[in-house]
PDB file of N, CA and C in Angstrom:
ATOM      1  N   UNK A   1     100.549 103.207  81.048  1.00  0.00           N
ATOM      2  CA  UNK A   1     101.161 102.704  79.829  1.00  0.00           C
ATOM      3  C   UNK A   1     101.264 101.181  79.924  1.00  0.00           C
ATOM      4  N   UNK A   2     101.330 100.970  79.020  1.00  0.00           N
ATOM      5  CA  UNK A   2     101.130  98.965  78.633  1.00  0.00           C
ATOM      6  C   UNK A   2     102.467  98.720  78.887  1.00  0.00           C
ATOM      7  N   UNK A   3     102.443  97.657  79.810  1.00  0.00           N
ATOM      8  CA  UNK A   3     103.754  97.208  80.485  1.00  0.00           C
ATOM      9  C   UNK A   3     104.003  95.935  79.827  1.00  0.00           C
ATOM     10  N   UNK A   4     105.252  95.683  78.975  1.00  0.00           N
ATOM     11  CA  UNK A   4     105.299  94.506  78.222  1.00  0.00           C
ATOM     12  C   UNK A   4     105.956  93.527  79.104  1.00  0.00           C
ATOM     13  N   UNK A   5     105.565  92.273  78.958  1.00  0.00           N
ATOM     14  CA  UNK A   5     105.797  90.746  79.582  1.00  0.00           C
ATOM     15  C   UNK A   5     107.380  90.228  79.027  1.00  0.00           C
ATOM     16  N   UNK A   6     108.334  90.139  79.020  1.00  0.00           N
ATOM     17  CA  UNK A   6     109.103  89.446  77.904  1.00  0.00           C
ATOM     18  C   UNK A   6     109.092  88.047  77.695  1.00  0.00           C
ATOM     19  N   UNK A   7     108.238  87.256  79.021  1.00  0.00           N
ATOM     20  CA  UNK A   7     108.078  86.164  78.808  1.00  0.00           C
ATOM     21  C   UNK A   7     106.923  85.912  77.956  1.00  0.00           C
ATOM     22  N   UNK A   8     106.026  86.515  77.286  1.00  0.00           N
ATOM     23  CA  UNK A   8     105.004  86.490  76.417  1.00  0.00           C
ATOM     24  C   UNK A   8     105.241  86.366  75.004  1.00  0.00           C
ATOM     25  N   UNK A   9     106.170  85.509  74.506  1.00  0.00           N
ATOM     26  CA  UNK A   9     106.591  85.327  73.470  1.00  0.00           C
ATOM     27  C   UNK A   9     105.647  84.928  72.220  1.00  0.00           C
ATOM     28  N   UNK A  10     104.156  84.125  72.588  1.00  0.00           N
ATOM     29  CA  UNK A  10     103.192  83.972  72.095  1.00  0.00           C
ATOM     30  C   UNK A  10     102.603  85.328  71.403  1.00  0.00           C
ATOM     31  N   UNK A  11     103.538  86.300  71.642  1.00  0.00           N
ATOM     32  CA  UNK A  11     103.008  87.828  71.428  1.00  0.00           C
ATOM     33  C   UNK A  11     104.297  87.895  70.183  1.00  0.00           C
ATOM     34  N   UNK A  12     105.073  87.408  70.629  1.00  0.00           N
ATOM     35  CA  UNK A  12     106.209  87.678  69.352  1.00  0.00           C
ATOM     36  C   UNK A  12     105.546  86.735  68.177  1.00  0.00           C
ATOM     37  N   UNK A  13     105.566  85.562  68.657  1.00  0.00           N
ATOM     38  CA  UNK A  13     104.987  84.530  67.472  1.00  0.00           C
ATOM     39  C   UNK A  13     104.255  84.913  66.591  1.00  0.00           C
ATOM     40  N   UNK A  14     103.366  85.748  67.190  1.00  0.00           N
ATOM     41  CA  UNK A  14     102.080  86.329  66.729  1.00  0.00           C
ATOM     42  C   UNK A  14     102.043  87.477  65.486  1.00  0.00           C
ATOM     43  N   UNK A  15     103.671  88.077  65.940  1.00  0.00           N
ATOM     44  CA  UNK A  15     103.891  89.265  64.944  1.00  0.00           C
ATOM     45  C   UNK A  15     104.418  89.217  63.884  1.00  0.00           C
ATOM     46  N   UNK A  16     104.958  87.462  64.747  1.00  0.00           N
ATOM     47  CA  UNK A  16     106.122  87.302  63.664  1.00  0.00           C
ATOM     48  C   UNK A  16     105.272  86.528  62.379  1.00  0.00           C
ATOM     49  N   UNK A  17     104.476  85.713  62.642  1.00  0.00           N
ATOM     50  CA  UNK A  17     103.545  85.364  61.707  1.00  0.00           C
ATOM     51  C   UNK A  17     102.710  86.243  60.638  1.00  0.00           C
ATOM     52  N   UNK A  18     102.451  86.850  61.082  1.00  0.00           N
ATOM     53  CA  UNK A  18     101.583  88.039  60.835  1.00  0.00           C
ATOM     54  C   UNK A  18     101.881  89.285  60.788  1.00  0.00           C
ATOM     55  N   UNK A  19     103.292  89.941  60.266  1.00  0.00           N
ATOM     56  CA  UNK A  19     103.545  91.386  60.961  1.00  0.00           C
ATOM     57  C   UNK A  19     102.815  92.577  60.039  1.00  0.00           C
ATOM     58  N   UNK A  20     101.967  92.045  59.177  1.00  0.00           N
ATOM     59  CA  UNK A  20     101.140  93.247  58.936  1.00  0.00           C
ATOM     60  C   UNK A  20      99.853  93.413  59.365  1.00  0.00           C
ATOM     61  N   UNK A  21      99.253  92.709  60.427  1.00  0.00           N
ATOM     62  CA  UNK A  21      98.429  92.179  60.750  1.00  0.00           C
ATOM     63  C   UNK A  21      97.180  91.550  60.052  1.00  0.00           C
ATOM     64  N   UNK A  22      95.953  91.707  60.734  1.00  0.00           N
ATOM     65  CA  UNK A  22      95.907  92.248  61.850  1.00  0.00           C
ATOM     66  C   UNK A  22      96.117  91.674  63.461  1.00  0.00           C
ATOM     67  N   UNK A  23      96.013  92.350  64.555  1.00  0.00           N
ATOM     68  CA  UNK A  23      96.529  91.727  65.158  1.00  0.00           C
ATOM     69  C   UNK A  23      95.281  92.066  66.278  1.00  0.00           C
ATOM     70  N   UNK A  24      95.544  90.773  67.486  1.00  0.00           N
ATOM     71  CA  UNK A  24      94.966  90.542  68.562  1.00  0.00           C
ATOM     72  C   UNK A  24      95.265  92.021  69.357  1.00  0.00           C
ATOM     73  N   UNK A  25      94.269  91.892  70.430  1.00  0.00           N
ATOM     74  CA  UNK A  25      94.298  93.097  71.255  1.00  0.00           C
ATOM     75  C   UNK A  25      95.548  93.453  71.952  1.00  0.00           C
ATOM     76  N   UNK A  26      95.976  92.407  72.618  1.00  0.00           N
ATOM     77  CA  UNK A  26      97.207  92.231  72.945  1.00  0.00           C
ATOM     78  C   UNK A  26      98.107  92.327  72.661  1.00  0.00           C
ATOM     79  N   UNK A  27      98.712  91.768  71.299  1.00  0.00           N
ATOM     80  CA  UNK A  27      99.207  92.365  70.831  1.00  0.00           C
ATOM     81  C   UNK A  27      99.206  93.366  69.870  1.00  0.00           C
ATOM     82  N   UNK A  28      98.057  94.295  69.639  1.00  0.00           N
ATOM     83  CA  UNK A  28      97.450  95.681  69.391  1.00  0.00           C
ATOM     84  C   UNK A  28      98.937  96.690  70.267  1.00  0.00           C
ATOM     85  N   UNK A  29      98.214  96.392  71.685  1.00  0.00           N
ATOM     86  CA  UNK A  29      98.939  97.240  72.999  1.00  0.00           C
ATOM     87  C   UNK A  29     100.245  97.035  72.807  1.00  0.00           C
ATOM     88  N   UNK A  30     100.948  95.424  72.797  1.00  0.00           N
ATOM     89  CA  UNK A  30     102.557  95.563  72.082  1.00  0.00           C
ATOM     90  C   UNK A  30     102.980  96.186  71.272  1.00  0.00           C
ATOM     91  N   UNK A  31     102.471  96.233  70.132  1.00  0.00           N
ATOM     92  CA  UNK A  31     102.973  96.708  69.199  1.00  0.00           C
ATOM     93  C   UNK A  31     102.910  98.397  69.544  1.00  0.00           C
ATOM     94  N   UNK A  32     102.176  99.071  69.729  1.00  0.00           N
ATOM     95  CA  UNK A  32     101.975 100.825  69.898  1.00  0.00           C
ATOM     96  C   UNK A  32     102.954 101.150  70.879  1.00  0.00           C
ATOM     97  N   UNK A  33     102.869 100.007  71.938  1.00  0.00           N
ATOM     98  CA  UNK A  33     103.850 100.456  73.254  1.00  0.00           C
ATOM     99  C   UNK A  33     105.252 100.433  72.891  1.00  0.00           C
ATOM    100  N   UNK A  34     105.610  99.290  71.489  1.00  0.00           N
ATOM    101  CA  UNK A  34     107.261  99.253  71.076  1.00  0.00           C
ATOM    102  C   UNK A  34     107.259 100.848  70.495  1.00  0.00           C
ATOM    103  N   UNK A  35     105.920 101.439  69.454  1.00  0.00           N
ATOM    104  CA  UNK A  35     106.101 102.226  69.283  1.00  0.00           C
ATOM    105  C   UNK A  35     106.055 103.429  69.720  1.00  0.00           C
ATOM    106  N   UNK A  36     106.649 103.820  70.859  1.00  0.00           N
ATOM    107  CA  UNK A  36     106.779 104.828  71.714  1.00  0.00           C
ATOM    108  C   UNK A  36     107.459 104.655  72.646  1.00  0.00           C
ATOM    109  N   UNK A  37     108.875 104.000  72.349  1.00  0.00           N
ATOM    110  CA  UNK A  37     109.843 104.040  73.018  1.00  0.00           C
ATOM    111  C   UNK A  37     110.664 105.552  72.974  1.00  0.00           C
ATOM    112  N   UNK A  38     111.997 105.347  74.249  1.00  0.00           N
ATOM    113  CA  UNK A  38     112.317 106.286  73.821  1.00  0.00           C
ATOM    114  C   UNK A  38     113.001 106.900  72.136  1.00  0.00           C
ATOM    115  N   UNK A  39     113.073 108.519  72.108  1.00  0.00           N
ATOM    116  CA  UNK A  39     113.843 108.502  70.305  1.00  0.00           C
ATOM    117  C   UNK A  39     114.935 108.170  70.445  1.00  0.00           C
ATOM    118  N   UNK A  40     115.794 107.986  71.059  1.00  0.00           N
ATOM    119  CA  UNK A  40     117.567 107.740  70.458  1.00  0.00           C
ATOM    120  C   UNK A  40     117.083 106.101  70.674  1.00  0.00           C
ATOM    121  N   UNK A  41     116.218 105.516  70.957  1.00  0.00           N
ATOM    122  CA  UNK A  41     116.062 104.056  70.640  1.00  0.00           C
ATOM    123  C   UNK A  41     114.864 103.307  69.436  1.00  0.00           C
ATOM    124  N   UNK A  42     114.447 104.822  68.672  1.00  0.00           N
ATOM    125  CA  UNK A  42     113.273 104.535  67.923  1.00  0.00           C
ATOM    126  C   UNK A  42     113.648 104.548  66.580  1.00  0.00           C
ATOM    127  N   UNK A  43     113.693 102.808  66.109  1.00  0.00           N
ATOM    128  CA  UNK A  43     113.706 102.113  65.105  1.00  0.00           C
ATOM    129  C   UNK A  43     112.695 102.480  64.065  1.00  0.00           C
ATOM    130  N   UNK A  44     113.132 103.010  62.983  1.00  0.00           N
ATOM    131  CA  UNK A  44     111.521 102.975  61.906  1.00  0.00           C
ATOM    132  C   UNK A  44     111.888 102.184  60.520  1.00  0.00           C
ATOM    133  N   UNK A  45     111.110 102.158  59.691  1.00  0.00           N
ATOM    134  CA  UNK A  45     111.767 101.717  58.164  1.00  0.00           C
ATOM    135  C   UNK A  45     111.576 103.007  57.520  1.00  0.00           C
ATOM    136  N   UNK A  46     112.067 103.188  56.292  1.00  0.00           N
ATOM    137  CA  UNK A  46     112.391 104.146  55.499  1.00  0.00           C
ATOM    138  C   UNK A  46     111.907 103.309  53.634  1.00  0.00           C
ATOM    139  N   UNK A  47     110.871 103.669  53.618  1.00  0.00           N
ATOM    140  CA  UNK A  47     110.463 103.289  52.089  1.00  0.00           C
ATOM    141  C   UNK A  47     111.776 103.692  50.971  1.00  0.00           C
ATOM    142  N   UNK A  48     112.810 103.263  50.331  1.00  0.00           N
ATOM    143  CA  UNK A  48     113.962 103.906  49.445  1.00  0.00           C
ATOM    144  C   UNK A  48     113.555 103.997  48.332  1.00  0.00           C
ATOM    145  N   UNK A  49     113.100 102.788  48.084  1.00  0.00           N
ATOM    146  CA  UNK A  49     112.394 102.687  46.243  1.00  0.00           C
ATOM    147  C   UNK A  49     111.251 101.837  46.525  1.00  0.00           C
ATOM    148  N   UNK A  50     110.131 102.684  45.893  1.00  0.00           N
ATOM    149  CA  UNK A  50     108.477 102.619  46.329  1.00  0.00           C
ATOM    150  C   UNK A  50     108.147 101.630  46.332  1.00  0.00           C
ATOM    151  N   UNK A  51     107.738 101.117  47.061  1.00  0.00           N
ATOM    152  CA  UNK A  51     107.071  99.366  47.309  1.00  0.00           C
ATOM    153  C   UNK A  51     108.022  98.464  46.921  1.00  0.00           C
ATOM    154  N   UNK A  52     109.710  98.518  46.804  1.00  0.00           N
ATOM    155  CA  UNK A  52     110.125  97.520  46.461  1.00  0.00           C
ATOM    156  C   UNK A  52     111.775  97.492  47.420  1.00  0.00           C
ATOM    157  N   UNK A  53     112.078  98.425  48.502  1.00  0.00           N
ATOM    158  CA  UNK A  53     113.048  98.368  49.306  1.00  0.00           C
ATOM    159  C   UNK A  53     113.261  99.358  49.895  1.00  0.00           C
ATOM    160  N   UNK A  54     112.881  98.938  51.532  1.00  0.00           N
ATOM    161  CA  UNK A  54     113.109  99.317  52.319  1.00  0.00           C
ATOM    162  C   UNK A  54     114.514  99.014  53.346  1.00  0.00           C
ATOM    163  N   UNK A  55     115.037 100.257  54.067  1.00  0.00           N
ATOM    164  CA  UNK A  55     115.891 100.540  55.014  1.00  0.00           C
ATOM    165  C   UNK A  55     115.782 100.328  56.280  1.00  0.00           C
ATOM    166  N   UNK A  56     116.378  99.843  57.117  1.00  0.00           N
ATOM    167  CA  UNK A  56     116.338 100.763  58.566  1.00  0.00           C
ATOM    168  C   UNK A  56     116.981 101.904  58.434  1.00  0.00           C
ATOM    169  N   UNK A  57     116.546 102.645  59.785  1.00  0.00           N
ATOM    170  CA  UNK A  57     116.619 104.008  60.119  1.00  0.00           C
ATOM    171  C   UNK A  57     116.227 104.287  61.424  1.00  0.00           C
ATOM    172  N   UNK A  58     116.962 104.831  62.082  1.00  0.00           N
ATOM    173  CA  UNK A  58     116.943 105.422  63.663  1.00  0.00           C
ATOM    174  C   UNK A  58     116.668 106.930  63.610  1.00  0.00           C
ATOM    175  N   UNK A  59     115.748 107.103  64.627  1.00  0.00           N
ATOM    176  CA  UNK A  59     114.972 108.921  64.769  1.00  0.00           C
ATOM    177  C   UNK A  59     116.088 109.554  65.205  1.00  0.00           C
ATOM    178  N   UNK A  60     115.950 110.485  64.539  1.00  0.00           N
ATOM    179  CA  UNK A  60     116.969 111.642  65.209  1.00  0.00           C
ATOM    180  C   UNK A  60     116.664 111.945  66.731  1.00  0.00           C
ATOM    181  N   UNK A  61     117.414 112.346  67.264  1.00  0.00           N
ATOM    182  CA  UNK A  61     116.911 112.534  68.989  1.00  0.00           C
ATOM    183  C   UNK A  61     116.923 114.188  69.127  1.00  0.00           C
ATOM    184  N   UNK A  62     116.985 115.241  68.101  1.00  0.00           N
ATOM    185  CA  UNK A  62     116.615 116.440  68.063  1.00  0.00           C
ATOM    186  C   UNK A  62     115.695 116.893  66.678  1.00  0.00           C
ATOM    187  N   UNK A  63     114.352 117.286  67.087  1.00  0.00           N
ATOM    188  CA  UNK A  63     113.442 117.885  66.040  1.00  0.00           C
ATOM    189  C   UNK A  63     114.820 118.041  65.035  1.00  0.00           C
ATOM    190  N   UNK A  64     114.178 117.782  63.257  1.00  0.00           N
ATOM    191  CA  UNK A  64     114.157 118.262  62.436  1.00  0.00           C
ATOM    192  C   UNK A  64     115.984 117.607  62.222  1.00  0.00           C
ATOM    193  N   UNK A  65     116.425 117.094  62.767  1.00  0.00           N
ATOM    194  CA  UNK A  65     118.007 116.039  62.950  1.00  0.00           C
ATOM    195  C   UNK A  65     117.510 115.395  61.475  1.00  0.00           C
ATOM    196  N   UNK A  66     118.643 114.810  60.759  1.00  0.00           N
ATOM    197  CA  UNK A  66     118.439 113.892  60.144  1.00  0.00           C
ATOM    198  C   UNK A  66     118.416 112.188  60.642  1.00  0.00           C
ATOM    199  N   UNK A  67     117.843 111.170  59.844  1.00  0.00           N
ATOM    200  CA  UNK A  67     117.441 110.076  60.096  1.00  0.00           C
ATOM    201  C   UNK A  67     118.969 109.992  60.006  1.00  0.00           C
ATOM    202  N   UNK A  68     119.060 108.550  61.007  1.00  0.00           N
ATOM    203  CA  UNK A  68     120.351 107.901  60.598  1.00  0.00           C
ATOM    204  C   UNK A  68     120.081 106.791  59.697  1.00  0.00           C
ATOM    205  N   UNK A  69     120.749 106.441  58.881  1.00  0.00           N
ATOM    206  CA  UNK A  69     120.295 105.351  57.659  1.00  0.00           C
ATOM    207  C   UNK A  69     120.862 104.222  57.840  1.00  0.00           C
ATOM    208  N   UNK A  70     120.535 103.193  58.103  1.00  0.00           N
ATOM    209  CA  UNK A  70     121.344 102.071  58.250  1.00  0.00           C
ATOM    210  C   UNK A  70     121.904 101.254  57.112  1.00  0.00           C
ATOM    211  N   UNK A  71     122.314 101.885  56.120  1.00  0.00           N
ATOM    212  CA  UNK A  71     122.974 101.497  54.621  1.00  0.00           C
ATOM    213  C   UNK A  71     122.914  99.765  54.623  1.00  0.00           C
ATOM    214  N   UNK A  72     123.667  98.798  55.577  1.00  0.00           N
ATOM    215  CA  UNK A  72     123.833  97.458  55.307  1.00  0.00           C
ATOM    216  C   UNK A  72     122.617  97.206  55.552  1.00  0.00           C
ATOM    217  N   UNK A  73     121.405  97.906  56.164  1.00  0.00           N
ATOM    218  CA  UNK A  73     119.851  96.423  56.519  1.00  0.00           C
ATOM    219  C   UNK A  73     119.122  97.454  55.509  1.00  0.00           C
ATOM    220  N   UNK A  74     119.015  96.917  54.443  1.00  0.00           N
ATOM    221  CA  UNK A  74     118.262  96.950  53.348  1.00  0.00           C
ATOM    222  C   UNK A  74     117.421  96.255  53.018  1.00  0.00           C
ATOM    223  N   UNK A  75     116.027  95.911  52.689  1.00  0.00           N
ATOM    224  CA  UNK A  75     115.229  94.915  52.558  1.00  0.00           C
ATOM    225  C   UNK A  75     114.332  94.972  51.208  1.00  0.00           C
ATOM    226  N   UNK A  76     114.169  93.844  50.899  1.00  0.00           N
ATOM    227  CA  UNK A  76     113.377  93.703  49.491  1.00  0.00           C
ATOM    228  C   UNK A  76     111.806  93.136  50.012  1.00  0.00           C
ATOM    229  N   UNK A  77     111.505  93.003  51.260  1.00  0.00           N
ATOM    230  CA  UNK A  77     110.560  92.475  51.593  1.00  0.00           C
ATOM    231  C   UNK A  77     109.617  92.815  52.843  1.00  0.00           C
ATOM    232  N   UNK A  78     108.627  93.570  53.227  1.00  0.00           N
ATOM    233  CA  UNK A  78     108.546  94.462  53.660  1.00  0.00           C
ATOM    234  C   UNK A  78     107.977  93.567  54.935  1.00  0.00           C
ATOM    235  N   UNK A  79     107.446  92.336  55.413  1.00  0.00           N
ATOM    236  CA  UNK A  79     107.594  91.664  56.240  1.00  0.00           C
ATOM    237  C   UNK A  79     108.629  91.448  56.869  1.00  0.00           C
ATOM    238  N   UNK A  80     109.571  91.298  56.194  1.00  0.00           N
ATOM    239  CA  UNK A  80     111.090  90.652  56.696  1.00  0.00           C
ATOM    240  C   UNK A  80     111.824  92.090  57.608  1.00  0.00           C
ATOM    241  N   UNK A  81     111.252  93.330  56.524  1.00  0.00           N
ATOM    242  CA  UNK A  81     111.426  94.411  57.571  1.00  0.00           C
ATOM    243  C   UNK A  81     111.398  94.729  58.848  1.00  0.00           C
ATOM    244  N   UNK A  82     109.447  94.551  58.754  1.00  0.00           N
ATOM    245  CA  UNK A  82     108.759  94.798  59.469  1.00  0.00           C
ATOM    246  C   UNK A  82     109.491  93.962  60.684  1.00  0.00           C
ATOM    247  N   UNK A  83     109.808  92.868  60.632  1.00  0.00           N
ATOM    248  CA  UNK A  83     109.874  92.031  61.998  1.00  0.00           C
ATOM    249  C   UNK A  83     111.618  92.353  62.440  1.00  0.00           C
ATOM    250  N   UNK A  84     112.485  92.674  61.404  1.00  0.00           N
ATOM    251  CA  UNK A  84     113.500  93.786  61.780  1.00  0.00           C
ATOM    252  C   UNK A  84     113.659  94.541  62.751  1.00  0.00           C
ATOM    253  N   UNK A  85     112.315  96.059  62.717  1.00  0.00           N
ATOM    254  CA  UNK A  85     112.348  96.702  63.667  1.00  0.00           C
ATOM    255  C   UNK A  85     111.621  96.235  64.870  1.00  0.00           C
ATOM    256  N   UNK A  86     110.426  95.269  64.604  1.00  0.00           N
ATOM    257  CA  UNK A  86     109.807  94.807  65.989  1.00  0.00           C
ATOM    258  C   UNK A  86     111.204  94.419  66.803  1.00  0.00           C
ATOM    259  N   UNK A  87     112.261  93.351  65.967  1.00  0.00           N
ATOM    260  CA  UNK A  87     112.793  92.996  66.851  1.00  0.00           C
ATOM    261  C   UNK A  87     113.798  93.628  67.928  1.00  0.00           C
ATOM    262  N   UNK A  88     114.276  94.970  66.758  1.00  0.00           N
ATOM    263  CA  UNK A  88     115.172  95.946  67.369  1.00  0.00           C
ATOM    264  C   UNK A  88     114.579  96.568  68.392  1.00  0.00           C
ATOM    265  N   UNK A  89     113.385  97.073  68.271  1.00  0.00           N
ATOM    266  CA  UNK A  89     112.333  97.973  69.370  1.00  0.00           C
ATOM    267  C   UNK A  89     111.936  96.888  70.921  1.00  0.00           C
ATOM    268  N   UNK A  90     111.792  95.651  70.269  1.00  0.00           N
ATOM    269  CA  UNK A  90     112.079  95.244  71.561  1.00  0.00           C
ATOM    270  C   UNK A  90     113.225  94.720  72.288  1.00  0.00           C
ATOM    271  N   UNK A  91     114.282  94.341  71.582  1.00  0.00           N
ATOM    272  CA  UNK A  91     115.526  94.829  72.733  1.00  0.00           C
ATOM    273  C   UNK A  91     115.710  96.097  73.531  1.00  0.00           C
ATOM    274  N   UNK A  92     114.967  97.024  72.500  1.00  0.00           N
ATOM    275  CA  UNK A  92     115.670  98.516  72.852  1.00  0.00           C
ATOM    276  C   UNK A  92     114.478  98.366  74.220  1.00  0.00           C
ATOM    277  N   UNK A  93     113.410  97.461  74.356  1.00  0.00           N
ATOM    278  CA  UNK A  93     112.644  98.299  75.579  1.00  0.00           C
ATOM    279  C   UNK A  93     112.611  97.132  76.727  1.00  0.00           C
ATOM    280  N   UNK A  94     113.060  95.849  76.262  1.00  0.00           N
ATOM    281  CA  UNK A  94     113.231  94.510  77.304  1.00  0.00           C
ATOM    282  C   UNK A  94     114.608  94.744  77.449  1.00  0.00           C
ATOM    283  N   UNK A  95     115.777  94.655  76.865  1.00  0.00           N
ATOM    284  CA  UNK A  95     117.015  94.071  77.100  1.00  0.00           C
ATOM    285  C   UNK A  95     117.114  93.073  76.231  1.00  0.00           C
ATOM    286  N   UNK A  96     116.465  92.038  75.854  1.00  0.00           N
ATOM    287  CA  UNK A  96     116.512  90.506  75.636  1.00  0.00           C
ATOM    288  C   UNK A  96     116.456  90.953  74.051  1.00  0.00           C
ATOM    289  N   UNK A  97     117.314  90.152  73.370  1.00  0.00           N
ATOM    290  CA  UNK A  97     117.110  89.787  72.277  1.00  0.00           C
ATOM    291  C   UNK A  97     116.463  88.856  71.399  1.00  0.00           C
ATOM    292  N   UNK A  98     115.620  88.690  69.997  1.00  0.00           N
ATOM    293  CA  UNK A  98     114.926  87.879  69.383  1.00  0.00           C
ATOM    294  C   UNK A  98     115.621  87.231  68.458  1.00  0.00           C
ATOM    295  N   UNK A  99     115.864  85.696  67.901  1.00  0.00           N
ATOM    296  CA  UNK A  99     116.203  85.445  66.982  1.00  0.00           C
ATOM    297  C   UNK A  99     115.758  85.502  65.932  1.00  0.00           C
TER     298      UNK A  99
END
């Protein structure tokens, strides 16, 4: 499994610029590896109203559980999302937090 750097921030820059991509190989492997963390730490978005606002939302940690909804991070912008959960997924798998 792809072992992430946390000093490779040139990898954050990268997503953060760009988080719909596409993206470098490298960070290809970042990004899949945030996504397959463990579930009680797996961040997703939740489409609410079709192409125009999205949620966070945390996986249930038992098949068929409901999502937990994160009511206050609501987003009108699906970039601004997107780099939301990158950032949550990688605390949840470095420790370190992103501003």
């Amino acid at each position: 499994m792809y072992e992430i750097d946390p000093s490779r921030k040139d990898l954050v820059e990268e997503f953060r610029g760009n988080p719909g991509g596409p993206y470098s190989p490298e960070l290809t492997l970042l990004v899949n590896r945030l996504r397959l963390g463990p579930m009680e730490e797996r961040y997703i978005l939740v489409c609410t109203k079709r192409g125009r606002e999205w949620t966070l939302a945390k996986m249930p940690t038992v098949r068929g559980a409901k999502l937990e909804l994160f009511e206050d991070r609501v987003f009108d912008d699906y970039d601004a999302a997107s780099w939301e959960v990158f950032r949550m997924r990688w605390t949840a798998v470095t420790g370190e937090d992103l501003e």
